[in-house]
Protein backbone atom coordinates (compact mmCIF):
# COMPACT_ATOMS: atom_id res chain seq x y z
CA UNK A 1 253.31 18.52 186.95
CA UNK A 2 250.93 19.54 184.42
CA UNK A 3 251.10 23.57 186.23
CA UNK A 4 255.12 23.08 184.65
CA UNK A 5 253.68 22.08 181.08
CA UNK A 6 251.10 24.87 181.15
CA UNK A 7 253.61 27.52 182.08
CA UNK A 8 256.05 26.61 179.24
CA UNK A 9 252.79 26.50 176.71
CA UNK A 10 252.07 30.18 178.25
CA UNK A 11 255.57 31.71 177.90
CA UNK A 12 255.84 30.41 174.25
CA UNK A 13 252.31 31.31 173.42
CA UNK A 14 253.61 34.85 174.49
CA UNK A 15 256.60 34.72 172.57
CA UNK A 16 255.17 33.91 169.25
CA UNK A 17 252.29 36.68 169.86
CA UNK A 18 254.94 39.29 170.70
CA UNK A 19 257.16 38.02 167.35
CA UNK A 20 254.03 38.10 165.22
CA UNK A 21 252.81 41.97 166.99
CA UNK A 22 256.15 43.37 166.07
CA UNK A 23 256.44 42.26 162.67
CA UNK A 24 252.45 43.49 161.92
CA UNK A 25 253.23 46.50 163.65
CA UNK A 26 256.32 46.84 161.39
CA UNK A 27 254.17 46.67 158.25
CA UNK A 28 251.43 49.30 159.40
CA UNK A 29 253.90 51.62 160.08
CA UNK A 30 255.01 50.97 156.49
CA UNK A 31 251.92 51.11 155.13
CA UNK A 32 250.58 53.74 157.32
CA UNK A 33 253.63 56.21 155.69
CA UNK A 34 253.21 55.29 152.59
CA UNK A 35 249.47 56.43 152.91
CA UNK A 36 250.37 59.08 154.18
CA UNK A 37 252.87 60.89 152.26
CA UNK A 38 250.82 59.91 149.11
CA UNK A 39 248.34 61.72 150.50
CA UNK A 40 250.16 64.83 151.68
CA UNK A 41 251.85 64.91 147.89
CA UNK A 42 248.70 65.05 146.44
CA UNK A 43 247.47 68.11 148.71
CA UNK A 44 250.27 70.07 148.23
CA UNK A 45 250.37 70.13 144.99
CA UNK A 46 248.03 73.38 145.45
CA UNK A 47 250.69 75.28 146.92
CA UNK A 48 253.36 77.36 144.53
CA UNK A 49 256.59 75.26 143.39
CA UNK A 50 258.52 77.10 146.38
CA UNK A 51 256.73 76.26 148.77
CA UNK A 52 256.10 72.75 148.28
CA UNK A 53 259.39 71.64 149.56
CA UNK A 54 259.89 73.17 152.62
CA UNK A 55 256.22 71.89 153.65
CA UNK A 56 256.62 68.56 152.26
CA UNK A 57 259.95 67.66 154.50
CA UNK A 58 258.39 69.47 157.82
CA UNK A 59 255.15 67.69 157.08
CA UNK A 60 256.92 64.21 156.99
CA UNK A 61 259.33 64.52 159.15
CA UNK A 62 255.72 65.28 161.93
CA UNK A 63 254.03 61.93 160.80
CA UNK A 64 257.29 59.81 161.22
CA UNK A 65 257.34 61.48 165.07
CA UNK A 66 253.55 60.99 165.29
CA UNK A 67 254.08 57.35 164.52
CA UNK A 68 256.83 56.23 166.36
CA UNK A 69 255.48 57.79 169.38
CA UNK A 70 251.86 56.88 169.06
CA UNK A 71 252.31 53.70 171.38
CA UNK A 72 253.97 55.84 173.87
């Protein structure tokens, strides 16, 4: 009887961990871009006015793949 009660405590315990993985892996992904493209902004800034678009969008566009496919 007690097996039943420790199962349900299990699956709910799993639940809650996967609710509370998604939503922190939500936010670093957030954050993580943020970083990111402050970062990038602030090295391309060396490169001549033309330039600096074209770069900025391919560069961005990478580190969104690179993050959605980093767990897989």
């Amino acid at each position: 009887m007690f097996a039943f009660f420790d199962g349900v405590v299990q699956f709910l315990s799993t639940v809650i961990d996967f609710i509370i993985n998604f939503f922190s892996g939500l936010l670093h992904f957030f954050v993580m871009l943020t970083s990111s493209l402050t970062f990038l902004a602030a090295v391309v800034a060396y490169l001549p006015v033309f330039l600096q678009v074209f770069v900025l969008a391919v560069i961005g566009m990478s580190i969104v793949y690179q993050i959605i496919n980093h767990g897989g």
